[in-house]
C-alpha atoms as a PDB file:
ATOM      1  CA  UNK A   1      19.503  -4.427 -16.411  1.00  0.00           C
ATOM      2  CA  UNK A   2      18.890  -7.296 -13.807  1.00  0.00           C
ATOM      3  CA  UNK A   3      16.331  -5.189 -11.668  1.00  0.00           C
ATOM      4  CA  UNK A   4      14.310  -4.396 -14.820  1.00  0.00           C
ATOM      5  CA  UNK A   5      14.385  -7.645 -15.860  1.00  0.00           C
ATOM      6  CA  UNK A   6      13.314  -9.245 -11.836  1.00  0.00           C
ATOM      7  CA  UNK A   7      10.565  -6.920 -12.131  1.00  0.00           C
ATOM      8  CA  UNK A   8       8.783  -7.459 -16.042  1.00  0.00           C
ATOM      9  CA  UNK A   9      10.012 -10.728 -17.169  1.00  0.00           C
ATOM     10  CA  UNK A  10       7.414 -13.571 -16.131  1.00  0.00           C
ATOM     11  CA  UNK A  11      10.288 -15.868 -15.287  1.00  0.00           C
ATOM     12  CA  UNK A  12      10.536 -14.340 -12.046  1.00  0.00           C
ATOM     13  CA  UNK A  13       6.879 -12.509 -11.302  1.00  0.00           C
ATOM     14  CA  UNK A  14       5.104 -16.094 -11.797  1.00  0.00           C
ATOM     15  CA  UNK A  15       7.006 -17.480  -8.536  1.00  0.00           C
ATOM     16  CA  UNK A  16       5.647 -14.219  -6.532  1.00  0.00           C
ATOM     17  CA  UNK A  17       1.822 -15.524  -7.571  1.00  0.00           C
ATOM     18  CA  UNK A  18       1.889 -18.730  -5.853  1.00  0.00           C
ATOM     19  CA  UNK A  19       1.176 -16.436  -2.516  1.00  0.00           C
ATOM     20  CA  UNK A  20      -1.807 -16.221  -1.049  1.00  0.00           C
ATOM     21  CA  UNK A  21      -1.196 -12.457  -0.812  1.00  0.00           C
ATOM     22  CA  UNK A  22       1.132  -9.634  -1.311  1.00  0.00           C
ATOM     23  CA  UNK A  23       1.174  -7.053   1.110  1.00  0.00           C
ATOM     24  CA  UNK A  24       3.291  -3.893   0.932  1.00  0.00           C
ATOM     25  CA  UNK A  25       3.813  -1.651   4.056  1.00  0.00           C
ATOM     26  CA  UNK A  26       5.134   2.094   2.627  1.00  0.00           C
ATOM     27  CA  UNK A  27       5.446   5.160   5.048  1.00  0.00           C
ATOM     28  CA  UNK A  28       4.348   8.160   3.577  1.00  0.00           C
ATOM     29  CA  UNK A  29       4.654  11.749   3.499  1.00  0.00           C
ATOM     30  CA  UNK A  30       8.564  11.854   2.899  1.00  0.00           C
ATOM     31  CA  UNK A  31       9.386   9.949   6.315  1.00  0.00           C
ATOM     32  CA  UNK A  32      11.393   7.438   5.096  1.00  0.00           C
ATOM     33  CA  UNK A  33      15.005   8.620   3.818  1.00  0.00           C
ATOM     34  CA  UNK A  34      16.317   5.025   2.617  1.00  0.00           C
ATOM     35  CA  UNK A  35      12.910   3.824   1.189  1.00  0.00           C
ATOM     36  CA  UNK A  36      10.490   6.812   0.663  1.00  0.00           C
ATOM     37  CA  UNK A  37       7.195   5.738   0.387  1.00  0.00           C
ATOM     38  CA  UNK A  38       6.592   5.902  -3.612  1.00  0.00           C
ATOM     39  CA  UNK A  39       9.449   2.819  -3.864  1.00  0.00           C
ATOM     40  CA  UNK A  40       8.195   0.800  -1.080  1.00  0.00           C
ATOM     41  CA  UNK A  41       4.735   1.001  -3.327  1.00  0.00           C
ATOM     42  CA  UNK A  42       6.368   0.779  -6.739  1.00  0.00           C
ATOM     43  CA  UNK A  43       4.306   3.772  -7.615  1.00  0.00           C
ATOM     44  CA  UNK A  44       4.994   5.703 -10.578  1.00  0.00           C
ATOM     45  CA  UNK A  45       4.776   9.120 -11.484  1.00  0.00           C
ATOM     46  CA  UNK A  46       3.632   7.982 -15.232  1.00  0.00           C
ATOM     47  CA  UNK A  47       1.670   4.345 -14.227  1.00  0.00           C
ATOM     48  CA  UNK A  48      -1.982   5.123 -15.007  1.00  0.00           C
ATOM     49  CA  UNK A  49      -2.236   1.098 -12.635  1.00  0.00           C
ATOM     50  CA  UNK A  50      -5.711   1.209 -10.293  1.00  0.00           C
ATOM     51  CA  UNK A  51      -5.857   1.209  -7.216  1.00  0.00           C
ATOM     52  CA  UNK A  52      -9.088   0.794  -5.115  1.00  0.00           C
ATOM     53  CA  UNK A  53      -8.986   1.995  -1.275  1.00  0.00           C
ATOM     54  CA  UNK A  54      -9.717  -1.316   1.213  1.00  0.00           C
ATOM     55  CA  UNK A  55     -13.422  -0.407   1.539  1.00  0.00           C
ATOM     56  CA  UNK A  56     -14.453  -0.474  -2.102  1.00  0.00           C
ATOM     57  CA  UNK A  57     -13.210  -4.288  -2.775  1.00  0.00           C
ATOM     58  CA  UNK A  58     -16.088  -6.430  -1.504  1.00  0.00           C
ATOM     59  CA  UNK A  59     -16.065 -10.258  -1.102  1.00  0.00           C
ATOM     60  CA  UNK A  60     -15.987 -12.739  -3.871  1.00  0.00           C
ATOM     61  CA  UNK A  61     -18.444 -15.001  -4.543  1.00  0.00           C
ATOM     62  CA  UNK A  62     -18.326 -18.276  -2.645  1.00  0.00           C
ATOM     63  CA  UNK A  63     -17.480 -16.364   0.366  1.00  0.00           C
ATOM     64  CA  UNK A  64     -13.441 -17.252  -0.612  1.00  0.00           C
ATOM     65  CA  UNK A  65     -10.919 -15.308   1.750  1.00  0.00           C
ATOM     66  CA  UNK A  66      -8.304 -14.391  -0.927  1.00  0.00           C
ATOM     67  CA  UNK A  67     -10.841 -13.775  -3.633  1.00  0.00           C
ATOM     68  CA  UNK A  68     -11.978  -9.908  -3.800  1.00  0.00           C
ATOM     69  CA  UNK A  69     -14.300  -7.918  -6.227  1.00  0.00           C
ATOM     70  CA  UNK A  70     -13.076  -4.497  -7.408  1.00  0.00           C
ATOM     71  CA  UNK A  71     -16.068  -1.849  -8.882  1.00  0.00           C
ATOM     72  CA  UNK A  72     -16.194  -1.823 -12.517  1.00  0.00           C
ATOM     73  CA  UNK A  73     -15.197   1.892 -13.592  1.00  0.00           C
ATOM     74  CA  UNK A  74     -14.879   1.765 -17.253  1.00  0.00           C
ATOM     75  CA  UNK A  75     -14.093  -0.373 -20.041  1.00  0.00           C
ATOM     76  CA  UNK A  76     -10.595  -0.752 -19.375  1.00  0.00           C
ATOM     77  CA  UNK A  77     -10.920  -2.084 -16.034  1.00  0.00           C
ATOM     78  CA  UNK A  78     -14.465  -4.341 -16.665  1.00  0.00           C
ATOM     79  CA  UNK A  79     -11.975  -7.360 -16.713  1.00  0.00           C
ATOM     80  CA  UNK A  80     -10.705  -6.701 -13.704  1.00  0.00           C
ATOM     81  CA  UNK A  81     -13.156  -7.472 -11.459  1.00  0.00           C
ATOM     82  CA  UNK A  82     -11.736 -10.398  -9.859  1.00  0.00           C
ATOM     83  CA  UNK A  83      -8.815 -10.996  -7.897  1.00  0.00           C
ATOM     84  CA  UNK A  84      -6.708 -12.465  -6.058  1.00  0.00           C
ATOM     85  CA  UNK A  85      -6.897 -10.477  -2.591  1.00  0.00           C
ATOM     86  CA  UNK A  86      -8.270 -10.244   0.989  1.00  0.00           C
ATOM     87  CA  UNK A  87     -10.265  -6.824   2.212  1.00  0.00           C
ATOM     88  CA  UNK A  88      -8.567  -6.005   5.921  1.00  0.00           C
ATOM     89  CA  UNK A  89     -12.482  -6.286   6.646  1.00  0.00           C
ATOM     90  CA  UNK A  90     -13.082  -9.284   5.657  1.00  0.00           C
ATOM     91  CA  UNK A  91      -9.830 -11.203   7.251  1.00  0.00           C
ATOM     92  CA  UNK A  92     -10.438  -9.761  10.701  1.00  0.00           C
ATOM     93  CA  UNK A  93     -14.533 -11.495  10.295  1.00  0.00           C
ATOM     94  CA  UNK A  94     -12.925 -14.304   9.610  1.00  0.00           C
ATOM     95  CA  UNK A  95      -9.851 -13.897  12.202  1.00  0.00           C
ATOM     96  CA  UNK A  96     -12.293 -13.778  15.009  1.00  0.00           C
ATOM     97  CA  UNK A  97     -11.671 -17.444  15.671  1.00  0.00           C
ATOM     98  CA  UNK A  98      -8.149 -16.942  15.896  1.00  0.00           C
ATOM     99  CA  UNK A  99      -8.132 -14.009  17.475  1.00  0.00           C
ATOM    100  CA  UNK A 100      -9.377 -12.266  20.975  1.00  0.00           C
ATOM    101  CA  UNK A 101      -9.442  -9.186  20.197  1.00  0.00           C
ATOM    102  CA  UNK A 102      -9.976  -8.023  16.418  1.00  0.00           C
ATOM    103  CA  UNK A 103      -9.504  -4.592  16.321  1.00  0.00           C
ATOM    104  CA  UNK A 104      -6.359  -3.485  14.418  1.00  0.00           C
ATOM    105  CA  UNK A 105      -3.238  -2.172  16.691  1.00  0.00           C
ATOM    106  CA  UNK A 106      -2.257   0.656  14.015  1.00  0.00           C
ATOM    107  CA  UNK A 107      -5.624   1.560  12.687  1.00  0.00           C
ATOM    108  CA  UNK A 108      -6.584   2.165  16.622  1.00  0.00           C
ATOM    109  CA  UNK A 109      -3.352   4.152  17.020  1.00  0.00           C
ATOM    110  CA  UNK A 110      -4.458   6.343  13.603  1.00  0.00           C
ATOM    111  CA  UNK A 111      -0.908   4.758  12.002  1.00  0.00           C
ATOM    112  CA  UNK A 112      -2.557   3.929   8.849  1.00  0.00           C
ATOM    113  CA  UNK A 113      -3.570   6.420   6.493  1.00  0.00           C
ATOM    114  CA  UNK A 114      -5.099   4.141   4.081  1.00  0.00           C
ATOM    115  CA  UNK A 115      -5.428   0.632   2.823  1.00  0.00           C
ATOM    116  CA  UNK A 116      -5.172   0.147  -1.085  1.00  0.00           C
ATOM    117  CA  UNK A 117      -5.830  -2.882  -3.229  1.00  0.00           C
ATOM    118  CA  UNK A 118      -4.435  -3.149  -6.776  1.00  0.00           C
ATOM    119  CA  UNK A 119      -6.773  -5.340  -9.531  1.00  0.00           C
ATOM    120  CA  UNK A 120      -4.563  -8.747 -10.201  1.00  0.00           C
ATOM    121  CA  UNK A 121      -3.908  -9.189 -14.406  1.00  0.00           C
ATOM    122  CA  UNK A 122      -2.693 -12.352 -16.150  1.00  0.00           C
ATOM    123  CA  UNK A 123       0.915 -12.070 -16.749  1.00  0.00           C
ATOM    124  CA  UNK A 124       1.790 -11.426 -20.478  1.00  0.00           C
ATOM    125  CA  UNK A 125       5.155 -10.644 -21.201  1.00  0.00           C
ATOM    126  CA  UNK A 126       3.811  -9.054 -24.857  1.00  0.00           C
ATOM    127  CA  UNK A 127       2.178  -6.277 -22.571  1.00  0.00           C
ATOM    128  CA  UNK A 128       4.643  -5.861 -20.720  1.00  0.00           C
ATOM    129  CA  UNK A 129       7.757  -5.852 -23.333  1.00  0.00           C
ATOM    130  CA  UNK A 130       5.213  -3.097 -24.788  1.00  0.00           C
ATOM    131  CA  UNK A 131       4.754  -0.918 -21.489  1.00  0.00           C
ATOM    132  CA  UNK A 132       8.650  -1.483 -21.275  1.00  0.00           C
ATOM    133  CA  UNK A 133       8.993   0.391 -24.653  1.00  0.00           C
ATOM    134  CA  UNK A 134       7.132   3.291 -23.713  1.00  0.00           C
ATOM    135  CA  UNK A 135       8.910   3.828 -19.913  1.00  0.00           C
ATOM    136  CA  UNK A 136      10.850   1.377 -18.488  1.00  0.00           C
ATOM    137  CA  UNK A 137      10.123   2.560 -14.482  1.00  0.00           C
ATOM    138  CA  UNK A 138       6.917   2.489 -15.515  1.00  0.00           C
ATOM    139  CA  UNK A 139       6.425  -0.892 -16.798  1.00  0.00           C
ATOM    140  CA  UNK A 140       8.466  -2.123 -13.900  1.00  0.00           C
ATOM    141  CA  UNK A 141       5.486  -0.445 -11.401  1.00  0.00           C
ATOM    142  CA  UNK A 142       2.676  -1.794 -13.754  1.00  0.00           C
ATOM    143  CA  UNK A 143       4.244  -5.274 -14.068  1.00  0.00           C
ATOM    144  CA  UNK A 144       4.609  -5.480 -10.159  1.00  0.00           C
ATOM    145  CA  UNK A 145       1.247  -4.319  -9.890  1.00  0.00           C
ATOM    146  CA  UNK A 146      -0.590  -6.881 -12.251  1.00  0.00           C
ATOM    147  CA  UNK A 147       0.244  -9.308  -9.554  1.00  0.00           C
ATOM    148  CA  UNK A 148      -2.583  -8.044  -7.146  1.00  0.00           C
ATOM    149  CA  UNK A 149      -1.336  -5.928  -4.230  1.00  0.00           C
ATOM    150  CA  UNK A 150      -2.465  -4.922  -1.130  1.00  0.00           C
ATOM    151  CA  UNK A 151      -0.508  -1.904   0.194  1.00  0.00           C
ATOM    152  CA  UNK A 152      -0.702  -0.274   3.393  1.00  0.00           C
ATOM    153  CA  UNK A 153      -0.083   3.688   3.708  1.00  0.00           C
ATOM    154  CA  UNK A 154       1.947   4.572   7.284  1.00  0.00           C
ATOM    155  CA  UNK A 155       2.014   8.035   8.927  1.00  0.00           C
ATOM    156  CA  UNK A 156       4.577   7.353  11.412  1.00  0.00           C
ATOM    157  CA  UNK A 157       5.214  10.902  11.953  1.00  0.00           C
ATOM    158  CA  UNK A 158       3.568  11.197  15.255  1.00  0.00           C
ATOM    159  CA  UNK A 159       5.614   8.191  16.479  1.00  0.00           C
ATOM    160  CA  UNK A 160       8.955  10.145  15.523  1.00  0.00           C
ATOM    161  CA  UNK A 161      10.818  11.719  18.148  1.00  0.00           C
ATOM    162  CA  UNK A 162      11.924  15.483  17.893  1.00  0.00           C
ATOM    163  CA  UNK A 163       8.326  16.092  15.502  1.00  0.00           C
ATOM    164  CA  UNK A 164       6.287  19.390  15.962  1.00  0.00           C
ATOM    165  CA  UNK A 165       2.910  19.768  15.724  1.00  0.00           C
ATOM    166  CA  UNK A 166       1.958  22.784  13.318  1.00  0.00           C
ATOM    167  CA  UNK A 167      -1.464  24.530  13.803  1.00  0.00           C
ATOM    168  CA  UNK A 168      -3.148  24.272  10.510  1.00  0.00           C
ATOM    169  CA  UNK A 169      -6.844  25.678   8.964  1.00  0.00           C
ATOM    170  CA  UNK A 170      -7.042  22.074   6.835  1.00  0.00           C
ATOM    171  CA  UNK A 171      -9.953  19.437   8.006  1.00  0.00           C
ATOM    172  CA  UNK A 172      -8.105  17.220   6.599  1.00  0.00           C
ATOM    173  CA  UNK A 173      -4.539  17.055   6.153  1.00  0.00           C
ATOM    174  CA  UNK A 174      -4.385  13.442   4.740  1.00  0.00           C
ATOM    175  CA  UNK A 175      -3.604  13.775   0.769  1.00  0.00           C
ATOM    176  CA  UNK A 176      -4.094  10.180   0.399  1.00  0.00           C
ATOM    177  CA  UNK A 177      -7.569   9.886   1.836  1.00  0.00           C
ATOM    178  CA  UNK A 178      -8.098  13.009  -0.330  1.00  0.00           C
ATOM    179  CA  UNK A 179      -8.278  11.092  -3.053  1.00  0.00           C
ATOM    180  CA  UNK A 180     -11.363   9.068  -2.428  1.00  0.00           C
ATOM    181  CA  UNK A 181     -14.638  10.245  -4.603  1.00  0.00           C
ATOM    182  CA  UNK A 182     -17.647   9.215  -4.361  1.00  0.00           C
ATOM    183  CA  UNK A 183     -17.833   7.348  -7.800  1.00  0.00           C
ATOM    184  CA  UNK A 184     -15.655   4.407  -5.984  1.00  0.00           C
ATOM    185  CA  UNK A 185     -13.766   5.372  -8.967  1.00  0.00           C
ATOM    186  CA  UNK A 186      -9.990   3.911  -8.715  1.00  0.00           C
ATOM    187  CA  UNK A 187      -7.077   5.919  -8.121  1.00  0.00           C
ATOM    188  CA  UNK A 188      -4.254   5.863 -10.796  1.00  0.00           C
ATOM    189  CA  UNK A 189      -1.044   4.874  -9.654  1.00  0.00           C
ATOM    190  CA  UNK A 190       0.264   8.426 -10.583  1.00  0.00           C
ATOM    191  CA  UNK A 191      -2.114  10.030  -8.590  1.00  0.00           C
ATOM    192  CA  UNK A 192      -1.344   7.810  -5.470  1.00  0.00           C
ATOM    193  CA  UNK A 193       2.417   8.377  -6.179  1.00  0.00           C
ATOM    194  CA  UNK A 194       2.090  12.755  -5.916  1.00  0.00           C
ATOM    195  CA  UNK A 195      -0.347  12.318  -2.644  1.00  0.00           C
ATOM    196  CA  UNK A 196       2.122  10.025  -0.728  1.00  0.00           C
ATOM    197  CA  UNK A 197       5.242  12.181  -1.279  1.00  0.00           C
ATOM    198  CA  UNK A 198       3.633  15.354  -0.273  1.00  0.00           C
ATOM    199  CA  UNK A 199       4.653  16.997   2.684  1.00  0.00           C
ATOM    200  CA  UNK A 200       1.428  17.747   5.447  1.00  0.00           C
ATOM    201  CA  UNK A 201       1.975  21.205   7.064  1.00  0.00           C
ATOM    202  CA  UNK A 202       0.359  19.515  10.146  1.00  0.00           C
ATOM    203  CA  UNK A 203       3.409  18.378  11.231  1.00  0.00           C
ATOM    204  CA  UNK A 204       7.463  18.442  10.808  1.00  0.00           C
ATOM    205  CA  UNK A 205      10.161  16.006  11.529  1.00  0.00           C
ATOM    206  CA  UNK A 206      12.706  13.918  10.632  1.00  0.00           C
ATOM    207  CA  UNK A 207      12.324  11.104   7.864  1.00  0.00           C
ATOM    208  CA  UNK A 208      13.438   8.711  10.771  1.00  0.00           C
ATOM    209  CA  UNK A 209      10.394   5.960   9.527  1.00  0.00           C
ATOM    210  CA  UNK A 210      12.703   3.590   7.880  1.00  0.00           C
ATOM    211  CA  UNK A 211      13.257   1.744  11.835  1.00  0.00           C
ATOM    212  CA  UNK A 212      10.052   3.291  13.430  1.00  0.00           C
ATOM    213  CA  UNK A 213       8.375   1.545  10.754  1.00  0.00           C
ATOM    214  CA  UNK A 214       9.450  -2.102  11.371  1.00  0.00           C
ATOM    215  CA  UNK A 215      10.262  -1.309  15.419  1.00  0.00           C
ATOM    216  CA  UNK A 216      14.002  -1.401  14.797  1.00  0.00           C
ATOM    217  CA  UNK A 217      15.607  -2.534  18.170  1.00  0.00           C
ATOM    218  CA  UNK A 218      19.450  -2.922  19.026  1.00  0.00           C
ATOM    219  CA  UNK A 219      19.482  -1.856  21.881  1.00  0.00           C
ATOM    220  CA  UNK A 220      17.896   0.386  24.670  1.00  0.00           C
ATOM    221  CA  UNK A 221      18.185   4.157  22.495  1.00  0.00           C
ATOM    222  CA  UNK A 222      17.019   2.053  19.348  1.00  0.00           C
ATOM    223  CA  UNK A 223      14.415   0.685  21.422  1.00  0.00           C
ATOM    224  CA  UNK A 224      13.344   3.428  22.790  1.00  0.00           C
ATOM    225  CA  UNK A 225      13.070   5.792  19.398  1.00  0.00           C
ATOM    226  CA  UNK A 226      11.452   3.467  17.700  1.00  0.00           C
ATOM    227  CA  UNK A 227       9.545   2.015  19.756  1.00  0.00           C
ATOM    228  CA  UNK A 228       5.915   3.580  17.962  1.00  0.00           C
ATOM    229  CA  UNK A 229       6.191   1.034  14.864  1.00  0.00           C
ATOM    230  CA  UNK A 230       5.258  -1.680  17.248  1.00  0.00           C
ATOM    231  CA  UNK A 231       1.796  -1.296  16.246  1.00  0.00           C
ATOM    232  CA  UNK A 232       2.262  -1.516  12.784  1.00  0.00           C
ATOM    233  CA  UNK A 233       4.460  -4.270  13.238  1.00  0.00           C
ATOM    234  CA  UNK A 234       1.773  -6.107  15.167  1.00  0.00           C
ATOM    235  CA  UNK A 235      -1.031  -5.661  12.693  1.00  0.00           C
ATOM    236  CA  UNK A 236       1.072  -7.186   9.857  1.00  0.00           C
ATOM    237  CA  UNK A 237       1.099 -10.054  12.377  1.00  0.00           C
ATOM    238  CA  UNK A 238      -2.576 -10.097  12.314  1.00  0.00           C
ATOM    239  CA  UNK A 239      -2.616  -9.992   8.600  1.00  0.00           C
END
């Protein structure tokens, strides 16, 4: 299978390492009909990958911008402490010269939900021919992973026309942000993948996110209804 083999065999992940960074933007909670927010993410419903929310990765040493530090948990992840990857607080420090005004157009607007980082691991195509024999989707979602990941969580749904606002008991109807503990403990990919394709009771609509997303525009209707992604679109400028 050619996607399986794009997304485990070395041959073509080693060309995907020579950037800087790898960002991901995924809209969750089910708002995205063409590309729901688990396949934007490669998350997996059986990938046990970490993933650290944006303020538990603190700067490397040498005060490098695409070098990040991720808590040690446990055994398994103690060699995964340093990566290739830039916290969103630590580019906008170091984006003041560039930039006027630092604060983030789709944080401000309460867009995104929640900024994860996953831990970068050498390639080995022995690990991965391994994962492959135990679940193939799920070696393709580790595989992509191992490359170091920063992926941004949307919740366009209050930018999508014809939405209704629910009342609701919750103080907090974010399932993503749910996950944080204390510890600083990671969040398995698994985990990540049930909390972004939950539905919120907050809030109902149509899983019109695949063009709010990106701002689609073709003309003035397009324009128009998707006109609340322009945020997002202009922090992944800023990025």
């Amino acid at each position: 299978d050619l996607v399986h083999t794009m997304a485990t065999s070395p041959r073509f992940l080693k060309p995907l390492t020579s950037f800087r960074r790898r960002i991901a933007y995924a809209n969750a909670y089910n708002t995205d009909f063409p590309v729901p927010g688990t396949t934007a993410a490669f998350l997996d419903k059986e990938s046990n990958y970490p993933h650290y929310f944006d303020e538990d990765v603190t700067e490397g040493e040498n005060g490098e911008e695409d070098t990040g530090k991720f808590p040690v948990g446990n055994e398994d992840d103690a060699t995964l402490k340093v990566v290739k990857v830039a916290p969103e607080s630590i580019r906008m420090e170091r984006g003041a010269e560039r930039r006027t005004d630092k604060v983030c157009p789709a944080s401000e607007k309460g867009l995104i939900v929640a900024t994860m980082h996953t831990p970068r691991r050498p390639l080995d195509e022995n690990s991965i021919q391994l994962e492959d024999n135990v679940n193939s989707l799920t070696a393709m979602s580790s595989s992509l992973d191992s490359l170091g990941w920063k992926k941004v969580f949307i919740d366009i749904r209050s930018e999508i026309p014809m939405a209704v606002s629910l009342p609701t008991s919750r103080s907090d109807d974010c399932p993503i942000n749910q996950l944080k503990s204390n510890s600083r403990a990671p969040v398995k990919s698994r985990e990540l993948e049930r909390a972004v394709s939950s539905t919120s009771l907050s809030r109902l609509g149509l899983p019109l996110g695949h063009n709010a997303i990106c701002a689609f525009s073709r003309g003035r209707v397009s324009t128009s209804v998707n006109s609340g992604g322009r945020p997002v679109m202009d922090s992944l400028a800023m990025d």
